[in-house]
Protein backbone atom coordinates (compact mmCIF):
# COMPACT_ATOMS: atom_id res chain seq x y z
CA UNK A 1 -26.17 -7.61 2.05
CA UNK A 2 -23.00 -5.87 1.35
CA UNK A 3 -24.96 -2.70 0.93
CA UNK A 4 -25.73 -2.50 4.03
CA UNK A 5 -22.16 -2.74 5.77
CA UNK A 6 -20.89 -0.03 2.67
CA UNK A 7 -21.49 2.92 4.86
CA UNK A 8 -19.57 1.72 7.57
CA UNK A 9 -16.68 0.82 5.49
CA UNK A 10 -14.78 3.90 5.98
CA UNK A 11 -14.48 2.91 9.69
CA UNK A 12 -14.08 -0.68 9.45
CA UNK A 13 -10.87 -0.50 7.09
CA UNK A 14 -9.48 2.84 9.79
CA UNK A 15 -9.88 0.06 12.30
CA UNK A 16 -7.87 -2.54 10.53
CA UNK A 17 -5.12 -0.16 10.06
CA UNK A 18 -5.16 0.62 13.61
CA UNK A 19 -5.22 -3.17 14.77
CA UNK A 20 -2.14 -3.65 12.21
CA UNK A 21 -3.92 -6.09 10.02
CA UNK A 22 -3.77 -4.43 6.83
CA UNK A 23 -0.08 -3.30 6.98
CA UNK A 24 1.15 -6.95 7.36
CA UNK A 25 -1.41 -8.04 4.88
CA UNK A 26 -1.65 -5.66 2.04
CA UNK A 27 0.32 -2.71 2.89
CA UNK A 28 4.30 -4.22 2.82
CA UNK A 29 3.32 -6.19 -0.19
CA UNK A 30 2.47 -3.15 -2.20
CA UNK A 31 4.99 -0.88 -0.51
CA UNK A 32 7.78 -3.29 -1.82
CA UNK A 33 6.39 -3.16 -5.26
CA UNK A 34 6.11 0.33 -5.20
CA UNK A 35 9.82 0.82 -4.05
CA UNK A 36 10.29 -1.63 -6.43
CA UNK A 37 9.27 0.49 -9.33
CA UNK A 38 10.73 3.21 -8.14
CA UNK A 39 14.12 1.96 -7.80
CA UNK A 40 13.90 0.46 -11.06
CA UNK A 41 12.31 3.74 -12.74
CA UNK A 42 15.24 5.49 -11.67
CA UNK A 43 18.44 3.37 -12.72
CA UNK A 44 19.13 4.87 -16.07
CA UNK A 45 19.20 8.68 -13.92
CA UNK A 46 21.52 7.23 -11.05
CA UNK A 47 24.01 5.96 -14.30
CA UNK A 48 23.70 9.30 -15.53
CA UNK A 49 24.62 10.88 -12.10
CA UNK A 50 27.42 9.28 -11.94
């Protein structure tokens, strides 16, 4: 069943960033985890800058 929808995945996910859905939904999530990270990753550097 799924097989069938796989080669039109490309387009379906392109379409749910479009509509918005997937940057409320999965995108900030991960974005703020990512910054996150990031921020965290580069504490000890920013004391050393200093």
């Amino acid at each position: 069943m799924v097989s069938r929808i796989e080669p039109w995945g490309f387009f379906i996910v392109m379409g749910l960033v479009i509509a918005n859905v997937l940057s409320a939904i999965w995108m900030r999530p991960v974005m703020g985890l990512t910054f996150g990270l990031i921020d965290t990753l580069l504490t000890p550097l920013a004391w050393l800058v200093k």
